[in-house]
PDB file of N, CA and C in Angstrom:
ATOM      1  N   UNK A   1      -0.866  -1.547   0.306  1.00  0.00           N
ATOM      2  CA  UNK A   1      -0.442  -2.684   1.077  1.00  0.00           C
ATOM      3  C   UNK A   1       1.073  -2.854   0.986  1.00  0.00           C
ATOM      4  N   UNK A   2       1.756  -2.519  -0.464  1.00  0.00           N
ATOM      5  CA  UNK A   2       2.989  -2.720  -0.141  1.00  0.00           C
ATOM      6  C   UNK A   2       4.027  -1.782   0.657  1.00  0.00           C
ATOM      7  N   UNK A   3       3.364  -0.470   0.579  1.00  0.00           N
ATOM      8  CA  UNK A   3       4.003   0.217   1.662  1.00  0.00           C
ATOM      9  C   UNK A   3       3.758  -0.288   3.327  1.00  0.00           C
ATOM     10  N   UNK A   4       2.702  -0.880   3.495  1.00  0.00           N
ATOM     11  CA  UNK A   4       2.872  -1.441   4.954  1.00  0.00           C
ATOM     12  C   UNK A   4       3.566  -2.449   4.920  1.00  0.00           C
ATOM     13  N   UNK A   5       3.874  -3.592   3.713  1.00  0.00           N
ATOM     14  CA  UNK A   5       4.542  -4.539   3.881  1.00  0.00           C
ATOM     15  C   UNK A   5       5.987  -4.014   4.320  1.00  0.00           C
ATOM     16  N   UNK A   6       6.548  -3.335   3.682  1.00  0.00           N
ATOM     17  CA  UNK A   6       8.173  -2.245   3.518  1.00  0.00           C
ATOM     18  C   UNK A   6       8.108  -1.719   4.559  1.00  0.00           C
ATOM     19  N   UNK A   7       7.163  -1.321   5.772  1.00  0.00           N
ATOM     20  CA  UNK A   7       7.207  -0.540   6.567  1.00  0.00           C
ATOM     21  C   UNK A   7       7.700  -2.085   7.831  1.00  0.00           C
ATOM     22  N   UNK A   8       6.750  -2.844   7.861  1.00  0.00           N
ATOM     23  CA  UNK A   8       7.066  -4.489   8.539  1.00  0.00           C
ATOM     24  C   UNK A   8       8.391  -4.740   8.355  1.00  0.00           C
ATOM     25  N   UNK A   9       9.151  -4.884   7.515  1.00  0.00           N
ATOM     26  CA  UNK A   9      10.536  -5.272   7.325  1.00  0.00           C
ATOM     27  C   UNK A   9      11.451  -4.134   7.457  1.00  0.00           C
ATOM     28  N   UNK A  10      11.325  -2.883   7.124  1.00  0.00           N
ATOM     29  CA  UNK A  10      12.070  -2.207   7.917  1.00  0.00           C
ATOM     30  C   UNK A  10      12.529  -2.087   9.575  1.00  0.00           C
ATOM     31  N   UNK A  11      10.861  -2.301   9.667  1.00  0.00           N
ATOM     32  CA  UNK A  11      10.845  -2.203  11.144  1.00  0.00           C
ATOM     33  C   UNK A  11      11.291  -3.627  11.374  1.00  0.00           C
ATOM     34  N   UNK A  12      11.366  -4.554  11.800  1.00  0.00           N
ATOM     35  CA  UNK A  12      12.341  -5.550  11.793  1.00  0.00           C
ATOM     36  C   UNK A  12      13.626  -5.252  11.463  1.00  0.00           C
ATOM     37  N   UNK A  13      13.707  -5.150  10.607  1.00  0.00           N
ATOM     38  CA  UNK A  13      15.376  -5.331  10.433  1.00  0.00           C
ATOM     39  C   UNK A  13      16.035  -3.918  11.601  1.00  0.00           C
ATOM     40  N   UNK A  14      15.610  -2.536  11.697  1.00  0.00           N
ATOM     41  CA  UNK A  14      15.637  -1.912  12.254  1.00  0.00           C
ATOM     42  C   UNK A  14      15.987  -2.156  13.680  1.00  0.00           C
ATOM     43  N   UNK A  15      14.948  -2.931  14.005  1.00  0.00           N
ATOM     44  CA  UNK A  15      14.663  -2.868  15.634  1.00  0.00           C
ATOM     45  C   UNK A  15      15.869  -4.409  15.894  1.00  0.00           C
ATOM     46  N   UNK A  16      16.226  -4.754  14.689  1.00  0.00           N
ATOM     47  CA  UNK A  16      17.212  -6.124  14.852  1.00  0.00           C
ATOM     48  C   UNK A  16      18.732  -5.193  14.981  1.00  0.00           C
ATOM     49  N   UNK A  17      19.060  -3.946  14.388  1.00  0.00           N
ATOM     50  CA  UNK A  17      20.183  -3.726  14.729  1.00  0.00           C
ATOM     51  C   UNK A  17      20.604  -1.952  14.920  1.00  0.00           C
ATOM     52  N   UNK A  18      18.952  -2.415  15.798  1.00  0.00           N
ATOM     53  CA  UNK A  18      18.947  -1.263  16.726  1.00  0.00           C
ATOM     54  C   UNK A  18      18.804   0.016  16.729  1.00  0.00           C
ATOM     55  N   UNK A  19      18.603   0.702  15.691  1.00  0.00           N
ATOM     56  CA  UNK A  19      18.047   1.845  14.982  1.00  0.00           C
ATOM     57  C   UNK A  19      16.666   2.330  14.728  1.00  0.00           C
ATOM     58  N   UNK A  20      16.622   3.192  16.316  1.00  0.00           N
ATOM     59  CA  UNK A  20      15.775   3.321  16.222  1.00  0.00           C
ATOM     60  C   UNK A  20      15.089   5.192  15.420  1.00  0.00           C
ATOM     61  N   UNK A  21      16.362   5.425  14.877  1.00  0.00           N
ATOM     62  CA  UNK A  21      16.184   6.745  14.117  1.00  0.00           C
ATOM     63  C   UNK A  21      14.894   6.836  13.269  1.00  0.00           C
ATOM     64  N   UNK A  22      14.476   6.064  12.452  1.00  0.00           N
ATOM     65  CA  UNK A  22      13.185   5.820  11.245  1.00  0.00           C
ATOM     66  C   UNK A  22      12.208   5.801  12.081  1.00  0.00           C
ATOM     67  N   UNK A  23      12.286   5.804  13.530  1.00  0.00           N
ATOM     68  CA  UNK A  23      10.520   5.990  13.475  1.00  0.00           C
ATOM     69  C   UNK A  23       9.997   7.121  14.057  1.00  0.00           C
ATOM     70  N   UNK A  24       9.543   7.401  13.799  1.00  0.00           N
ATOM     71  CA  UNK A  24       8.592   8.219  14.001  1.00  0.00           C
ATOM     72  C   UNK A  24       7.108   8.787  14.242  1.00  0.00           C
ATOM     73  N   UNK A  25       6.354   9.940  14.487  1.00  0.00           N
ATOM     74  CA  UNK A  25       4.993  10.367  14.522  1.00  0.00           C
ATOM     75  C   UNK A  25       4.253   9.987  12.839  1.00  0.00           C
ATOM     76  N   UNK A  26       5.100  10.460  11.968  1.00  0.00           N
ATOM     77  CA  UNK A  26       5.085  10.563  10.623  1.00  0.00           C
ATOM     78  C   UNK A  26       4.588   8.819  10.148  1.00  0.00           C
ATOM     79  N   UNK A  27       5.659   8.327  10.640  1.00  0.00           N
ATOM     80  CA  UNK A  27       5.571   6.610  10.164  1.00  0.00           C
ATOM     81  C   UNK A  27       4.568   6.242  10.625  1.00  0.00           C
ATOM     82  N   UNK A  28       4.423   6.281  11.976  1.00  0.00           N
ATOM     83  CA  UNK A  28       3.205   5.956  12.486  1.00  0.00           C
ATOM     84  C   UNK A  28       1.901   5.989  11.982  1.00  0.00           C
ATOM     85  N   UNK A  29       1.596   7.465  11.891  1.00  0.00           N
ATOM     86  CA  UNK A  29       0.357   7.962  11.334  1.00  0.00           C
ATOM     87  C   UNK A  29       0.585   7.186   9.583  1.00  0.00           C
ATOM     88  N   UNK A  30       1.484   7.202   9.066  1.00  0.00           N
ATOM     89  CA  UNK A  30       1.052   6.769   7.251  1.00  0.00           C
ATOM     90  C   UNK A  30       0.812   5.138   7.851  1.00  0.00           C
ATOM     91  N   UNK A  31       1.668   3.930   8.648  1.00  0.00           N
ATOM     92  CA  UNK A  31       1.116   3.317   9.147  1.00  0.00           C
ATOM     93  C   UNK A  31      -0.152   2.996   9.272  1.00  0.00           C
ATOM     94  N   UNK A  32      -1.032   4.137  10.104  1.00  0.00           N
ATOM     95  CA  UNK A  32      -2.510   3.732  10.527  1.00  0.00           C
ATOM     96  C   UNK A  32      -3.189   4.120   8.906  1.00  0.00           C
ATOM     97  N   UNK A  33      -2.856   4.797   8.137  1.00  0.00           N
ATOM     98  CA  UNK A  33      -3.322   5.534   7.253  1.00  0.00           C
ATOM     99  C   UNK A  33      -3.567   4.090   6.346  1.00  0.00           C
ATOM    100  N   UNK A  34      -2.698   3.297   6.259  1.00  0.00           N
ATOM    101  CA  UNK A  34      -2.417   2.437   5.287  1.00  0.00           C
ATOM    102  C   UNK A  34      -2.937   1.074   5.566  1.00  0.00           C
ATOM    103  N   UNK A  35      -3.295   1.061   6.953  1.00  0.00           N
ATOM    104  CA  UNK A  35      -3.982  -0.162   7.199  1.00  0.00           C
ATOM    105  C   UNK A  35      -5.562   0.077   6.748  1.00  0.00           C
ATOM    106  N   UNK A  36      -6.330   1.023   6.943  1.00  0.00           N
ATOM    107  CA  UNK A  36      -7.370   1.568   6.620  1.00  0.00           C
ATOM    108  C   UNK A  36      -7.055   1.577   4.560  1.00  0.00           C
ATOM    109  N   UNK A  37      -6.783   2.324   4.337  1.00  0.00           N
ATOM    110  CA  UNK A  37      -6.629   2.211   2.419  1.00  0.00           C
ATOM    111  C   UNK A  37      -6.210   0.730   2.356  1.00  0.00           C
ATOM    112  N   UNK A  38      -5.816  -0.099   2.946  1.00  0.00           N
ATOM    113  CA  UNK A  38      -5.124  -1.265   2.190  1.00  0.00           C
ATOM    114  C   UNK A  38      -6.070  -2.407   2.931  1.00  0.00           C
ATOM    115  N   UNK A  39      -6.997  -2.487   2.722  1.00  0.00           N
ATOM    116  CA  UNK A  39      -8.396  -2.948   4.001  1.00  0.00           C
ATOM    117  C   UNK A  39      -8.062  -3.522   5.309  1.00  0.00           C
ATOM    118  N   UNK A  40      -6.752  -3.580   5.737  1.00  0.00           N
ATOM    119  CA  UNK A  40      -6.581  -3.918   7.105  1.00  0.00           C
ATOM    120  C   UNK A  40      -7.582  -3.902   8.160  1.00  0.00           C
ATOM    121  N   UNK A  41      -8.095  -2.793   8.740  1.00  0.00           N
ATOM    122  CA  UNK A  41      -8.792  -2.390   9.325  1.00  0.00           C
ATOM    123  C   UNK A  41     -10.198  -3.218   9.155  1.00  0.00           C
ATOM    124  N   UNK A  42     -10.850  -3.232   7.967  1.00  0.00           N
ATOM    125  CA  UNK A  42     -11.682  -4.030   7.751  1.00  0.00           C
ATOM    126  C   UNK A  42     -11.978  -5.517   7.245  1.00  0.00           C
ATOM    127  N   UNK A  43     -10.478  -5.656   7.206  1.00  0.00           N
ATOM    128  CA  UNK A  43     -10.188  -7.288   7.993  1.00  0.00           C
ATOM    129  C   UNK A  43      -9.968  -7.776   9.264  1.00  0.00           C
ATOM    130  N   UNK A  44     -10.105  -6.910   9.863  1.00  0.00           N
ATOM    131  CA  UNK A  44     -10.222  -6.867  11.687  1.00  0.00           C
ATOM    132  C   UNK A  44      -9.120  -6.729  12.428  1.00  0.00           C
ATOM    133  N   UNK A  45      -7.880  -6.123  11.603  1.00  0.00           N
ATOM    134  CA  UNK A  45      -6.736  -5.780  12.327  1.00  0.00           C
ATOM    135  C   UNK A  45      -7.508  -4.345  13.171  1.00  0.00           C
ATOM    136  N   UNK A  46      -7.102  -4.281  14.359  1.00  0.00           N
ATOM    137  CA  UNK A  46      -7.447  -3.149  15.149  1.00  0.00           C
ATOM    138  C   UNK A  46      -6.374  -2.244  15.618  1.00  0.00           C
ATOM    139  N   UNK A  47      -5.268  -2.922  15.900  1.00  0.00           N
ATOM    140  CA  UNK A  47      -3.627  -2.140  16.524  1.00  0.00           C
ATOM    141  C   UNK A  47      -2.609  -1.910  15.704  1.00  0.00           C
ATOM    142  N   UNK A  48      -2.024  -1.028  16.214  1.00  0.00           N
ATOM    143  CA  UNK A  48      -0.735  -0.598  15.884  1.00  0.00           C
ATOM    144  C   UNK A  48      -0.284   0.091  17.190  1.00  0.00           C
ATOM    145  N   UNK A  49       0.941  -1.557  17.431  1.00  0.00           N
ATOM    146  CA  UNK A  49       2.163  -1.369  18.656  1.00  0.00           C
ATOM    147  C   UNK A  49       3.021  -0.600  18.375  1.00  0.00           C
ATOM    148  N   UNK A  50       3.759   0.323  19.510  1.00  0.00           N
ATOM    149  CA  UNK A  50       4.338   1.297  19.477  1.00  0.00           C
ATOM    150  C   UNK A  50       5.142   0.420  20.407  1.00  0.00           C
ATOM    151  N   UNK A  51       5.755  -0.541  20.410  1.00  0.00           N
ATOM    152  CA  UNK A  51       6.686  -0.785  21.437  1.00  0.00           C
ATOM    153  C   UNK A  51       7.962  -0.206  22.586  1.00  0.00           C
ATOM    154  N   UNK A  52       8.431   0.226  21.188  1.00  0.00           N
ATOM    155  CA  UNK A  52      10.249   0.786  21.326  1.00  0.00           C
ATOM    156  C   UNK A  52       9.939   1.997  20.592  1.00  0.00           C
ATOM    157  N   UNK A  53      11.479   2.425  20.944  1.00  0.00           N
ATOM    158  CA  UNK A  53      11.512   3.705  20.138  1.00  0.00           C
ATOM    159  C   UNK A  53      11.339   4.762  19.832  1.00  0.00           C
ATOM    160  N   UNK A  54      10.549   5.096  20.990  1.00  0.00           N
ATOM    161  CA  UNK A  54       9.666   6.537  20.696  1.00  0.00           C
ATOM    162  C   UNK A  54       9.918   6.976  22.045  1.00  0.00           C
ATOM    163  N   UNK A  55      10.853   6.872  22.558  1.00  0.00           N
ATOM    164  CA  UNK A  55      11.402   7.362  24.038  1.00  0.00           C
ATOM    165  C   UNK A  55      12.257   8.513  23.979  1.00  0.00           C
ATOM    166  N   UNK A  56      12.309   9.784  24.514  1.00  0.00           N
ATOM    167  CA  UNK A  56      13.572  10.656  24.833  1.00  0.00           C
ATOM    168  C   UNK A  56      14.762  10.144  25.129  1.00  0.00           C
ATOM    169  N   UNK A  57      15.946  10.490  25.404  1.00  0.00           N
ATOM    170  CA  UNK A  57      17.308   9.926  25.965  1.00  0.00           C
ATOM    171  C   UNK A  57      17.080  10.326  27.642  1.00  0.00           C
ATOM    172  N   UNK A  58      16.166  11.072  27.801  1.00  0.00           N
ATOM    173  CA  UNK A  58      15.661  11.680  29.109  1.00  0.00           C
ATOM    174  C   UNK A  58      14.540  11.374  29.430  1.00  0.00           C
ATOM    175  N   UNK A  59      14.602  11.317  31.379  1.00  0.00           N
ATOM    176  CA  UNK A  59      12.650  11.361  31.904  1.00  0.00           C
ATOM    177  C   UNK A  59      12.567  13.094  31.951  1.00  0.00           C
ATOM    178  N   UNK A  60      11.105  13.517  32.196  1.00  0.00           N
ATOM    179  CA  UNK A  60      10.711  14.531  32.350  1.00  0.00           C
ATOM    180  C   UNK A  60      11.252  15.017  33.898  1.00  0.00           C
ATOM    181  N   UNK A  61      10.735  16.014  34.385  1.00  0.00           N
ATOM    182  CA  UNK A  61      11.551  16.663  35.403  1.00  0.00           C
ATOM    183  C   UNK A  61      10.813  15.679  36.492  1.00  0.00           C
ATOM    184  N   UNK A  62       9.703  15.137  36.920  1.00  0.00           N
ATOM    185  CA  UNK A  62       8.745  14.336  37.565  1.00  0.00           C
ATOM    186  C   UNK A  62       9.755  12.675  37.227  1.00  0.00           C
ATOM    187  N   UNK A  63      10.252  12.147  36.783  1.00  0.00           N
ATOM    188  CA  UNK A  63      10.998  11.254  36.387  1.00  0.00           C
ATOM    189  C   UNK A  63      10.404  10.345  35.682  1.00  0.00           C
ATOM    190  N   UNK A  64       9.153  10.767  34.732  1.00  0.00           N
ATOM    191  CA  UNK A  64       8.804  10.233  33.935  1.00  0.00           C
ATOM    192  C   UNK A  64       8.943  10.272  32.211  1.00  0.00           C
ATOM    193  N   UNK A  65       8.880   9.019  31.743  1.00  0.00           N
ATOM    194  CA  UNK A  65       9.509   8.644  30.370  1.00  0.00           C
ATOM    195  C   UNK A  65       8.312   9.591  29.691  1.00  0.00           C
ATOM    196  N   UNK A  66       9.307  10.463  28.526  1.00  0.00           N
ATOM    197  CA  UNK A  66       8.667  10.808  27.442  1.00  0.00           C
ATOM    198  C   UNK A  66       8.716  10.700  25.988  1.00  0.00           C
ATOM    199  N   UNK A  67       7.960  11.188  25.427  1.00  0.00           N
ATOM    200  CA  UNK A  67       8.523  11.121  23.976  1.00  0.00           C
ATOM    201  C   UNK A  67       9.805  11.664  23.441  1.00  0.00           C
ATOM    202  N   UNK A  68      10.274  11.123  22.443  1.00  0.00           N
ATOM    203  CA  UNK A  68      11.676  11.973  21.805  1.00  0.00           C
ATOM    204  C   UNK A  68      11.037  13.241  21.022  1.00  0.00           C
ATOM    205  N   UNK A  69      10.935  14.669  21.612  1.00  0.00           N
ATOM    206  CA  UNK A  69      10.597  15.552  20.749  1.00  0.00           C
ATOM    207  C   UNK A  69      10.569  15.878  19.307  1.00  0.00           C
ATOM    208  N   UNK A  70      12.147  15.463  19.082  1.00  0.00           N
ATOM    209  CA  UNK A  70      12.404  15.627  17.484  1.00  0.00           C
ATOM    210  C   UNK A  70      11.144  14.345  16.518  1.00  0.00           C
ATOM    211  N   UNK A  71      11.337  13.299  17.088  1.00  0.00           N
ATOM    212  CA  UNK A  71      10.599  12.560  16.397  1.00  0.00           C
ATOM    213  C   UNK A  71       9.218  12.622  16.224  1.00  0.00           C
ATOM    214  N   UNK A  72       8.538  12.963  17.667  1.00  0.00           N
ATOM    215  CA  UNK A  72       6.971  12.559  18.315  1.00  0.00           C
ATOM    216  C   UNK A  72       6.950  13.737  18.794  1.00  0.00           C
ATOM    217  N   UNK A  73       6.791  14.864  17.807  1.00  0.00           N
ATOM    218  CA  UNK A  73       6.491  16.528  17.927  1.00  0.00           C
ATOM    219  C   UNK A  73       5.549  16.577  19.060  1.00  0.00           C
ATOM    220  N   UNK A  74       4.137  16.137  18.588  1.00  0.00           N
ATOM    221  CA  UNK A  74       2.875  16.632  19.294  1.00  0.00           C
ATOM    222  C   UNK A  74       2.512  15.134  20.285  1.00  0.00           C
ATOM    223  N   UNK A  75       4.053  14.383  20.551  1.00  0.00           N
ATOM    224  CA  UNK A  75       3.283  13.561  21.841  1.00  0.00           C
ATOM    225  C   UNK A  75       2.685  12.324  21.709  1.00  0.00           C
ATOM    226  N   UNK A  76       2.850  11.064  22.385  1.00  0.00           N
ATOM    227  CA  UNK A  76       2.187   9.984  22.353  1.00  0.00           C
ATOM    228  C   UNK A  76       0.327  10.229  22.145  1.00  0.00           C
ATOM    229  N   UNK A  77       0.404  11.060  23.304  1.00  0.00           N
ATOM    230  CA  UNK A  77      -1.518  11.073  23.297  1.00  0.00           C
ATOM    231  C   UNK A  77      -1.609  11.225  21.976  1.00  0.00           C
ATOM    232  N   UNK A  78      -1.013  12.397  21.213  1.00  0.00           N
ATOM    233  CA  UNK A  78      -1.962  12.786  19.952  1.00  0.00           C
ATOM    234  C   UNK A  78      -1.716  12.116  19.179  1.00  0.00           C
ATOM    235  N   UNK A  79      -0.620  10.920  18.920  1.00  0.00           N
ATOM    236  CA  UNK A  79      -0.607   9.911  18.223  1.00  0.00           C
ATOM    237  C   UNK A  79      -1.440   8.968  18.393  1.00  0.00           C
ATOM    238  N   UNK A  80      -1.862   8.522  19.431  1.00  0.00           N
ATOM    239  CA  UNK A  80      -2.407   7.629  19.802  1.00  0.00           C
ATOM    240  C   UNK A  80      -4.110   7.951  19.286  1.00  0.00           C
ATOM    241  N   UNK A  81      -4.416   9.210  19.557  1.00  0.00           N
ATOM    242  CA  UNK A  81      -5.586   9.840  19.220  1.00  0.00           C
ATOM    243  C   UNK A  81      -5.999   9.760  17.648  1.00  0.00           C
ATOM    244  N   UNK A  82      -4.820  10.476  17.348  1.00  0.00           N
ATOM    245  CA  UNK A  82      -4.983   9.688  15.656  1.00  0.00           C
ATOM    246  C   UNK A  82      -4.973   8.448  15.051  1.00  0.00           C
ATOM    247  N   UNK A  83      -3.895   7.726  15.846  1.00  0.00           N
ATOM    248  CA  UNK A  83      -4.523   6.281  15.249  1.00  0.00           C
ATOM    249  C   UNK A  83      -6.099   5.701  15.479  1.00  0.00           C
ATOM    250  N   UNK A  84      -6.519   5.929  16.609  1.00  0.00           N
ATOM    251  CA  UNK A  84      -7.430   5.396  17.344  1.00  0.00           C
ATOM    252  C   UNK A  84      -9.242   6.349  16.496  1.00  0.00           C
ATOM    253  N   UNK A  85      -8.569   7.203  15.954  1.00  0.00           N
ATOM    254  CA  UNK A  85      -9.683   7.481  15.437  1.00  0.00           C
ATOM    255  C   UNK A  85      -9.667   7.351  13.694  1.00  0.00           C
ATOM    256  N   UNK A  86      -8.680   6.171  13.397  1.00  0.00           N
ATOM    257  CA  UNK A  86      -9.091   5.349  12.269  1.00  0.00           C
ATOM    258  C   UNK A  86     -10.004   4.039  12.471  1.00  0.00           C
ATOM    259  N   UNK A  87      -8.893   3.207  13.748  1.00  0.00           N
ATOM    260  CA  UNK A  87      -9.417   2.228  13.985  1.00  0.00           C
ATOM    261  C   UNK A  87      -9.935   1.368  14.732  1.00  0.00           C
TER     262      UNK A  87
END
């Protein structure tokens, strides 16, 4: 639990001065990982928002928004896939 707490206030303070370098596929996934070990999940939290942050500096050639490669290797879907098959 206290790593999700540290993960909450980073991300705040972060997204307060705009840095969005720390997040990542990685964060994400220990994120979902940690709501599940820390009983989140079975206190009826169900989500984890991806708001910001996880955008390229570029759209795709179609002019649509993608992930930032370096950060979100294998892609929103497969993030999303992994969270979603914790909770």
């Amino acid at each position: 639990m206290a790593q999700l707490i540290r993960f909450i206030l980073i991300a705040a303070v972060s997204n307060l001065l705009c840095d969005c370098n720390i997040f990542s596929e990685k964060l994400f996934k220990d994120m979902a990982d940690e709501m599940v070990r820390g009983g989140f999940r079975d206190a009826g939290y169900e989500y984890v928002i991806i708001d910001d942050c996880w955008l390229a500096k570029q759209r795709d050639a179609d002019g649509r928004l993608q992930p930032d490669p370096k950060r979100f290797p294998s892609g929103m879907r497969a993030l999303a896939d992994y969270v979603c098959s914790f909770l």
